[in-house]
PDB file of N, CA and C in Angstrom:
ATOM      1  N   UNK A   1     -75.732  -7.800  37.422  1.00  0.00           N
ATOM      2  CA  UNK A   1     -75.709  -6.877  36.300  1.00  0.00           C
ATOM      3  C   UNK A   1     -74.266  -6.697  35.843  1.00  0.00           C
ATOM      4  N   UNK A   2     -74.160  -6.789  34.381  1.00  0.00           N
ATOM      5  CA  UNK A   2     -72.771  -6.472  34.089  1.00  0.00           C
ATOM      6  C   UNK A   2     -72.572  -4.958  33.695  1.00  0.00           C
ATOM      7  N   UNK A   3     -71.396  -4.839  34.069  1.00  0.00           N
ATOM      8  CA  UNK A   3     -71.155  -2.768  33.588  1.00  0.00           C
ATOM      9  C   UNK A   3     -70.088  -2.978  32.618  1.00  0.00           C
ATOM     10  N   UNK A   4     -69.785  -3.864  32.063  1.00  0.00           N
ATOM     11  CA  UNK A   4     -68.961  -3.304  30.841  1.00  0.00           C
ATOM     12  C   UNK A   4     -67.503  -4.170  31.338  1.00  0.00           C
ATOM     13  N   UNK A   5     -66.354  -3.726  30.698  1.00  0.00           N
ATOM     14  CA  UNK A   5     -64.723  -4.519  31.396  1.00  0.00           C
ATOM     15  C   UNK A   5     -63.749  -3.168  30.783  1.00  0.00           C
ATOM     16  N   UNK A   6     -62.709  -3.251  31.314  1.00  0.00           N
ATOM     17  CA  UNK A   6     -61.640  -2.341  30.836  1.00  0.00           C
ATOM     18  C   UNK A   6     -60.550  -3.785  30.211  1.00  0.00           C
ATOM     19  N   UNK A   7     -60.120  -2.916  29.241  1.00  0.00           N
ATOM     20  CA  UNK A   7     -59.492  -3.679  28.235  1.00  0.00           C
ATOM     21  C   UNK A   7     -58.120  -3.199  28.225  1.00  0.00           C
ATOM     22  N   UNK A   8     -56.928  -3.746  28.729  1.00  0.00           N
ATOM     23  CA  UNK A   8     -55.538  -3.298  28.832  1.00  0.00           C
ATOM     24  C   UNK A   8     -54.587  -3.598  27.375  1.00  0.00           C
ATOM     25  N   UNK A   9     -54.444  -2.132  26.997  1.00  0.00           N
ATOM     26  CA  UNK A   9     -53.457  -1.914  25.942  1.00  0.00           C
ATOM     27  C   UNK A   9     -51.873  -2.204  25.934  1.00  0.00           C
ATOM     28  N   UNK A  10     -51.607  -2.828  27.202  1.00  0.00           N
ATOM     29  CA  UNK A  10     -50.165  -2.597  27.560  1.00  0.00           C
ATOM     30  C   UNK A  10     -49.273  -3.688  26.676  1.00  0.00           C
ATOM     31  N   UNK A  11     -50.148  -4.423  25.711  1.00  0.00           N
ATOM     32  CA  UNK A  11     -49.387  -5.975  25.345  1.00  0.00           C
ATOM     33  C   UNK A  11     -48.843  -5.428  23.889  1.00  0.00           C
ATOM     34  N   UNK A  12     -49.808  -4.347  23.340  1.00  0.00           N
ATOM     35  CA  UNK A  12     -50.254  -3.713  21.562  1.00  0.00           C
ATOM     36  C   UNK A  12     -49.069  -2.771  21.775  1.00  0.00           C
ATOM     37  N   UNK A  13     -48.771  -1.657  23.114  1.00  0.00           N
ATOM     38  CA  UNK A  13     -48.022  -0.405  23.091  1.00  0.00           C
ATOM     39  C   UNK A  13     -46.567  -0.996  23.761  1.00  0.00           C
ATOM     40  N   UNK A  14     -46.551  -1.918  24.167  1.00  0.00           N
ATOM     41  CA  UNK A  14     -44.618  -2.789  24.173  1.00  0.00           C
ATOM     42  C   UNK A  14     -44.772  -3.590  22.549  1.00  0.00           C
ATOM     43  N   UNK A  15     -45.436  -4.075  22.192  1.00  0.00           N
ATOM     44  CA  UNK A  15     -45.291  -4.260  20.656  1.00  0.00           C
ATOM     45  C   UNK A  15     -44.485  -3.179  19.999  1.00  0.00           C
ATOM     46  N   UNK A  16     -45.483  -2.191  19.860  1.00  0.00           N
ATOM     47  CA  UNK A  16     -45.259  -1.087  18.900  1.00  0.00           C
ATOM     48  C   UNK A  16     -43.966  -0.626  19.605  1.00  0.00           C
ATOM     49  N   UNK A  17     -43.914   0.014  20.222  1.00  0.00           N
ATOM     50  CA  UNK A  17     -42.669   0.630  20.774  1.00  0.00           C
ATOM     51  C   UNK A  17     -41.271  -0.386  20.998  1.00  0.00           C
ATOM     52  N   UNK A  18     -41.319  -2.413  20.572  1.00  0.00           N
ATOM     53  CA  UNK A  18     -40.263  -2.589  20.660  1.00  0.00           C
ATOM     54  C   UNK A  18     -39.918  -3.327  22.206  1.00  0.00           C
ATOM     55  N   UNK A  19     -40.791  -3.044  23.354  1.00  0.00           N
ATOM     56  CA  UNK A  19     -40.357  -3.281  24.592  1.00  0.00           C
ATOM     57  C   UNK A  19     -40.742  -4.367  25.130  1.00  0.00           C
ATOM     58  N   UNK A  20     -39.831  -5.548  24.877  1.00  0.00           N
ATOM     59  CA  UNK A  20     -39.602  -7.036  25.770  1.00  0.00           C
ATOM     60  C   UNK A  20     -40.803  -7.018  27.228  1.00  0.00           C
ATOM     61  N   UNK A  21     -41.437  -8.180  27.298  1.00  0.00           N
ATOM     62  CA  UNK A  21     -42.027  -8.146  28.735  1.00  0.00           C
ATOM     63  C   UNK A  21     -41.228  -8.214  29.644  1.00  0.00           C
ATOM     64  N   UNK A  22     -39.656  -8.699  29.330  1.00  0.00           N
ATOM     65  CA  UNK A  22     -38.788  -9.200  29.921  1.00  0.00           C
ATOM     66  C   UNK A  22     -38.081  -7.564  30.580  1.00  0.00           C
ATOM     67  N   UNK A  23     -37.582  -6.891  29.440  1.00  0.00           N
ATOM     68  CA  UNK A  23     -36.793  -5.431  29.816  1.00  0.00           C
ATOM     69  C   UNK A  23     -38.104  -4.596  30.946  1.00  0.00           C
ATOM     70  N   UNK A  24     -39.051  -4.413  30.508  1.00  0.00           N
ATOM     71  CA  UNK A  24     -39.812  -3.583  31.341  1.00  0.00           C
ATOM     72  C   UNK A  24     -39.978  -3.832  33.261  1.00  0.00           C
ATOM     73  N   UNK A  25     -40.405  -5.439  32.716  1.00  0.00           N
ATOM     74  CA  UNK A  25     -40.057  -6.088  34.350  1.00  0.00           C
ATOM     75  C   UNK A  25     -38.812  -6.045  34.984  1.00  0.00           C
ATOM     76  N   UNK A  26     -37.760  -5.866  34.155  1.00  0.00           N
ATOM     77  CA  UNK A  26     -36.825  -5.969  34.992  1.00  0.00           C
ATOM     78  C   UNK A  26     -36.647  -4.814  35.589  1.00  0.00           C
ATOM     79  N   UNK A  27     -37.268  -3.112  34.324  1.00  0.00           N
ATOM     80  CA  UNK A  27     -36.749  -2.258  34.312  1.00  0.00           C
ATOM     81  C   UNK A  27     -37.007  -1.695  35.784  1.00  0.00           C
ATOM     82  N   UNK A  28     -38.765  -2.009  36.503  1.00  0.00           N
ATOM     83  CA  UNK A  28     -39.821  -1.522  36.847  1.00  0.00           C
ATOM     84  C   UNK A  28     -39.552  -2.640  38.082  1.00  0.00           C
ATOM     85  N   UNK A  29     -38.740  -3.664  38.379  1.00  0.00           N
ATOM     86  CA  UNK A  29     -38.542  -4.764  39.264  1.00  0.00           C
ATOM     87  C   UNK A  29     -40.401  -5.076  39.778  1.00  0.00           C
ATOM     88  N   UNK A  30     -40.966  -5.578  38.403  1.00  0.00           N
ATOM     89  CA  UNK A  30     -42.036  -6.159  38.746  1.00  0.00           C
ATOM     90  C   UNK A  30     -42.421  -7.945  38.258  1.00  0.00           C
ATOM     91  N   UNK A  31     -42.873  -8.510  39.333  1.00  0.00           N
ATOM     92  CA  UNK A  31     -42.999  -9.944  38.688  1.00  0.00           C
ATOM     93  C   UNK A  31     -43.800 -10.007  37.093  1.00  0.00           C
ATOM     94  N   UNK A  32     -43.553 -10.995  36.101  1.00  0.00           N
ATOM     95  CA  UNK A  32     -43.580 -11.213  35.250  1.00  0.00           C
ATOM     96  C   UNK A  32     -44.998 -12.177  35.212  1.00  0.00           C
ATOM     97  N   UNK A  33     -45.896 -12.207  36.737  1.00  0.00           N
ATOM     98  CA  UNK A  33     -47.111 -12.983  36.011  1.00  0.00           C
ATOM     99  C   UNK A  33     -48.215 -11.929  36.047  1.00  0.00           C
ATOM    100  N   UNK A  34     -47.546 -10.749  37.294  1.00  0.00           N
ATOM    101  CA  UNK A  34     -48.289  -9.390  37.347  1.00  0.00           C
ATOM    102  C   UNK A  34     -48.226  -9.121  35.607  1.00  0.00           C
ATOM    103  N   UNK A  35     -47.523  -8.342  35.127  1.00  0.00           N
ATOM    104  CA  UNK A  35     -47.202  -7.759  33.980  1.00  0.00           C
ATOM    105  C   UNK A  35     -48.157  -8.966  32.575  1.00  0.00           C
ATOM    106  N   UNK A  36     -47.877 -10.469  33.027  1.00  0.00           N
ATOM    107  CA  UNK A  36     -48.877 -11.202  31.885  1.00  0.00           C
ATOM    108  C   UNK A  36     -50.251 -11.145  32.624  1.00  0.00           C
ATOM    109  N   UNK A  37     -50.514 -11.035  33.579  1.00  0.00           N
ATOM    110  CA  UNK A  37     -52.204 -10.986  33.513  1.00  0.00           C
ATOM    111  C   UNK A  37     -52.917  -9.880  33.079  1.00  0.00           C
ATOM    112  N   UNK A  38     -52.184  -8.720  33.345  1.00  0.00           N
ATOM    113  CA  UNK A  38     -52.843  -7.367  32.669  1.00  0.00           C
ATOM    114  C   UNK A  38     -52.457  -7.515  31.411  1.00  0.00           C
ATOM    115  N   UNK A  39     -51.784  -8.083  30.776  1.00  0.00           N
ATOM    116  CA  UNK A  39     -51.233  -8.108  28.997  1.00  0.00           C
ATOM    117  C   UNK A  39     -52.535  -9.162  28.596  1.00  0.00           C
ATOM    118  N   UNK A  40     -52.984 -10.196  29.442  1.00  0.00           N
ATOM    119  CA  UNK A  40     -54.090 -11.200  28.827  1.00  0.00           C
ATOM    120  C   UNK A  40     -55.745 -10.319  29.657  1.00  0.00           C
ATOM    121  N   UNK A  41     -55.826  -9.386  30.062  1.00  0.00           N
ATOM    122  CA  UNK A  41     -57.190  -8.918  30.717  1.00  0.00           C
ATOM    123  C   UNK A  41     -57.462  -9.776  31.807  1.00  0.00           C
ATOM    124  N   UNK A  42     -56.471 -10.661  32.317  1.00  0.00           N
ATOM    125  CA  UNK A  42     -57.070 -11.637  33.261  1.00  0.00           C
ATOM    126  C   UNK A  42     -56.941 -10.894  34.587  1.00  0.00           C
ATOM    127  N   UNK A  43     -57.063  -9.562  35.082  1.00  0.00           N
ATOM    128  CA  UNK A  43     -56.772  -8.945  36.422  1.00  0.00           C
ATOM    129  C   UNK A  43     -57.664  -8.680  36.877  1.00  0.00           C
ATOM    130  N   UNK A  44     -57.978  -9.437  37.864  1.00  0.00           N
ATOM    131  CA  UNK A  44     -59.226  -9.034  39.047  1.00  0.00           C
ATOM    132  C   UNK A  44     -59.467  -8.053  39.729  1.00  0.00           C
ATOM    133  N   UNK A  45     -58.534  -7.486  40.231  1.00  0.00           N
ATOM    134  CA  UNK A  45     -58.234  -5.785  41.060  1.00  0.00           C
ATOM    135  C   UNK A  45     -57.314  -5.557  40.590  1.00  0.00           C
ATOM    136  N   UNK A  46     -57.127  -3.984  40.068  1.00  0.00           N
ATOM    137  CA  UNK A  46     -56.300  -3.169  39.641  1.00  0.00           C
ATOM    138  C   UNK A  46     -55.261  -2.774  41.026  1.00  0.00           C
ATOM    139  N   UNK A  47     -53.975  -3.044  40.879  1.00  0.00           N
ATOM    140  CA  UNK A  47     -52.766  -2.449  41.410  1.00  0.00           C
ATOM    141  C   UNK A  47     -52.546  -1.225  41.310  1.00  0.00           C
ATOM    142  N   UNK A  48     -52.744   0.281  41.613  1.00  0.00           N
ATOM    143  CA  UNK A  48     -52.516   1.326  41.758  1.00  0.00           C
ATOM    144  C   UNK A  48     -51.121   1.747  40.648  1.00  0.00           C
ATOM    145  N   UNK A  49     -50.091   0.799  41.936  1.00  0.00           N
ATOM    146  CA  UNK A  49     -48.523   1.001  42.011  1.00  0.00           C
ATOM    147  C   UNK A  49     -48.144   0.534  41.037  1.00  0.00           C
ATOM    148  N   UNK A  50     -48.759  -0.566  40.697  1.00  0.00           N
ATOM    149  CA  UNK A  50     -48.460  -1.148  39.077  1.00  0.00           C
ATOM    150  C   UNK A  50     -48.792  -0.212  38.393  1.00  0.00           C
ATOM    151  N   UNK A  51     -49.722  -0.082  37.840  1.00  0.00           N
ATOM    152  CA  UNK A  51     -50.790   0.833  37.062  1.00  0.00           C
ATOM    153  C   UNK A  51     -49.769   2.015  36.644  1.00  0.00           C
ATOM    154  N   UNK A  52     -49.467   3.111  37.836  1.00  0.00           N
ATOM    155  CA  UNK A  52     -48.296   4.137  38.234  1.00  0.00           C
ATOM    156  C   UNK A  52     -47.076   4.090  37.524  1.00  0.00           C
ATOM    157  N   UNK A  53     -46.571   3.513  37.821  1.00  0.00           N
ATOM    158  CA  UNK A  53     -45.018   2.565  37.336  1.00  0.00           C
ATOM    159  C   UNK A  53     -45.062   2.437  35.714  1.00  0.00           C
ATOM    160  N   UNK A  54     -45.948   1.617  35.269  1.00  0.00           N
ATOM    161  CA  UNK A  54     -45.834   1.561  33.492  1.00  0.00           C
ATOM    162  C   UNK A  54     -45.975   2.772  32.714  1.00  0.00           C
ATOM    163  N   UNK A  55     -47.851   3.399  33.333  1.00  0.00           N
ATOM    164  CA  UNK A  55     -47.567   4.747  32.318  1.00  0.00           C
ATOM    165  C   UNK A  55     -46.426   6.167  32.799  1.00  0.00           C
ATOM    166  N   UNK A  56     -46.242   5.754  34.090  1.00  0.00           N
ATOM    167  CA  UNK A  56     -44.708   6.499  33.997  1.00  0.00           C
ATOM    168  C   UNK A  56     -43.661   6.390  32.511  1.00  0.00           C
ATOM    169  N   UNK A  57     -43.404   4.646  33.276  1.00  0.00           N
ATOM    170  CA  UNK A  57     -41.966   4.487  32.313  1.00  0.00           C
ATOM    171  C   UNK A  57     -42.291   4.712  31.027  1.00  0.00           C
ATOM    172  N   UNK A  58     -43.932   4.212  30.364  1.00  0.00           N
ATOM    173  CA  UNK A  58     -44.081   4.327  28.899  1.00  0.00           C
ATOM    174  C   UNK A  58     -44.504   5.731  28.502  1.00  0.00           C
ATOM    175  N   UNK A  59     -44.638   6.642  30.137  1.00  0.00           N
ATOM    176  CA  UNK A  59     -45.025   7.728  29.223  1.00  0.00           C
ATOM    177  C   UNK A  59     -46.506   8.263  28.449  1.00  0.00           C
ATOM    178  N   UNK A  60     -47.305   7.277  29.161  1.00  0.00           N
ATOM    179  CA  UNK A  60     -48.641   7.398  28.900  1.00  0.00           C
ATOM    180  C   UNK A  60     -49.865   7.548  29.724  1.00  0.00           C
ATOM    181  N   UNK A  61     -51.044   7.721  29.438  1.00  0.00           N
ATOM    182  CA  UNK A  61     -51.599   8.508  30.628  1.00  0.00           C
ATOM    183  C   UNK A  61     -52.741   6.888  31.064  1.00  0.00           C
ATOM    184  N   UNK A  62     -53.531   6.654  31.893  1.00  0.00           N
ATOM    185  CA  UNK A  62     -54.424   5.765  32.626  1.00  0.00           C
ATOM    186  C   UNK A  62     -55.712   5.250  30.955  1.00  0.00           C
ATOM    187  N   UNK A  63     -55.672   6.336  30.377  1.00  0.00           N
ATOM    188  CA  UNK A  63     -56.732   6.067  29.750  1.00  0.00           C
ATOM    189  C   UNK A  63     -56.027   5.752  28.115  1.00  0.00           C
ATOM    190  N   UNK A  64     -54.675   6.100  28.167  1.00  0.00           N
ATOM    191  CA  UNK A  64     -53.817   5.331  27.061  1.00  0.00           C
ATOM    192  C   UNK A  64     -53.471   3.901  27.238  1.00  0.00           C
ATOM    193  N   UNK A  65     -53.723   3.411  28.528  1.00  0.00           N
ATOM    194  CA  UNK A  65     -53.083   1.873  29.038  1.00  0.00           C
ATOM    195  C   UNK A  65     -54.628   1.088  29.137  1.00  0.00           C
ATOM    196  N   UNK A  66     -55.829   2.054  29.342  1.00  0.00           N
ATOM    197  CA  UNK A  66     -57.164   1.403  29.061  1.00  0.00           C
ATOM    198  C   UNK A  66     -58.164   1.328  28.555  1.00  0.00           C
ATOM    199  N   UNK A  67     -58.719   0.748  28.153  1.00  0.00           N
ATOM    200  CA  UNK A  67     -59.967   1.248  27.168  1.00  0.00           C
ATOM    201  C   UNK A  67     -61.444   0.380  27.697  1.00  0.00           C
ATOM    202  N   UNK A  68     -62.358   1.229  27.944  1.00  0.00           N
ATOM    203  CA  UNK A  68     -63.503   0.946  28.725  1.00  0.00           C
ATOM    204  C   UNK A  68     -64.427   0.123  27.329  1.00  0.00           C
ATOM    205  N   UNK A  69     -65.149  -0.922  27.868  1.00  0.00           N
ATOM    206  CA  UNK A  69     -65.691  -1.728  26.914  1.00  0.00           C
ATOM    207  C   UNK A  69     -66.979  -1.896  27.283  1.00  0.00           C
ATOM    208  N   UNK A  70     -68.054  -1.179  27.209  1.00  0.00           N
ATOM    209  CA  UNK A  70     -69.599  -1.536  27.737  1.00  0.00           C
ATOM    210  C   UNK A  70     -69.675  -2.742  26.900  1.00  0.00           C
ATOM    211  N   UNK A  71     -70.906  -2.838  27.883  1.00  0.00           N
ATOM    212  CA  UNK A  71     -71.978  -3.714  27.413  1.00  0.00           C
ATOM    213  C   UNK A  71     -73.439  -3.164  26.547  1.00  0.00           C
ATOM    214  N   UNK A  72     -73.607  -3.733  25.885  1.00  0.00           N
ATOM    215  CA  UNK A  72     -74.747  -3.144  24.575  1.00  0.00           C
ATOM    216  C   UNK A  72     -76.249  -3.234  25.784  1.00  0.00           C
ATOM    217  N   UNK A  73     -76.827  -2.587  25.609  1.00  0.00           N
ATOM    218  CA  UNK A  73     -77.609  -2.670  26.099  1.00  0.00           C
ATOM    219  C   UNK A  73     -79.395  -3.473  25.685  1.00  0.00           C
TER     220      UNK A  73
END
């Protein structure tokens, strides 16, 4: 059964705001394929500490970095 996917905003809100994948990783000393798989939805298990770390630095809350996507029924 499928339940739907969460859809990561983090690629649209470093757009808008200006912020390099490059500056954030460095800022946040996180690898750069972590930071592109959540920018492409390709993340299998969610990282906490990751997760923690961005809407810190960007300042945004869990449900500003995700957006829940059902399935139609």
């Amino acid at each position: 059964m499928k339940y739907g996917k969460l859809i990561c905003n983090l690629e649209t809100i470093l757009k808008e705001r200006g912020i390099s994948d490059e500056q954030i990783c460095q800022d946040l000393h996180i690898a750069g394929q972590e930071l592109e798989a959540c920018c492409r939805n390709q993340v299998r298990e969610l990282d906490p500490d990751l997760i923690c770390k961005v809407c810190f630095y960007l300042h945004i809350s869990f449900e500003d970095l995700f957006d829940y996507q059902g399935n139609d029924p």
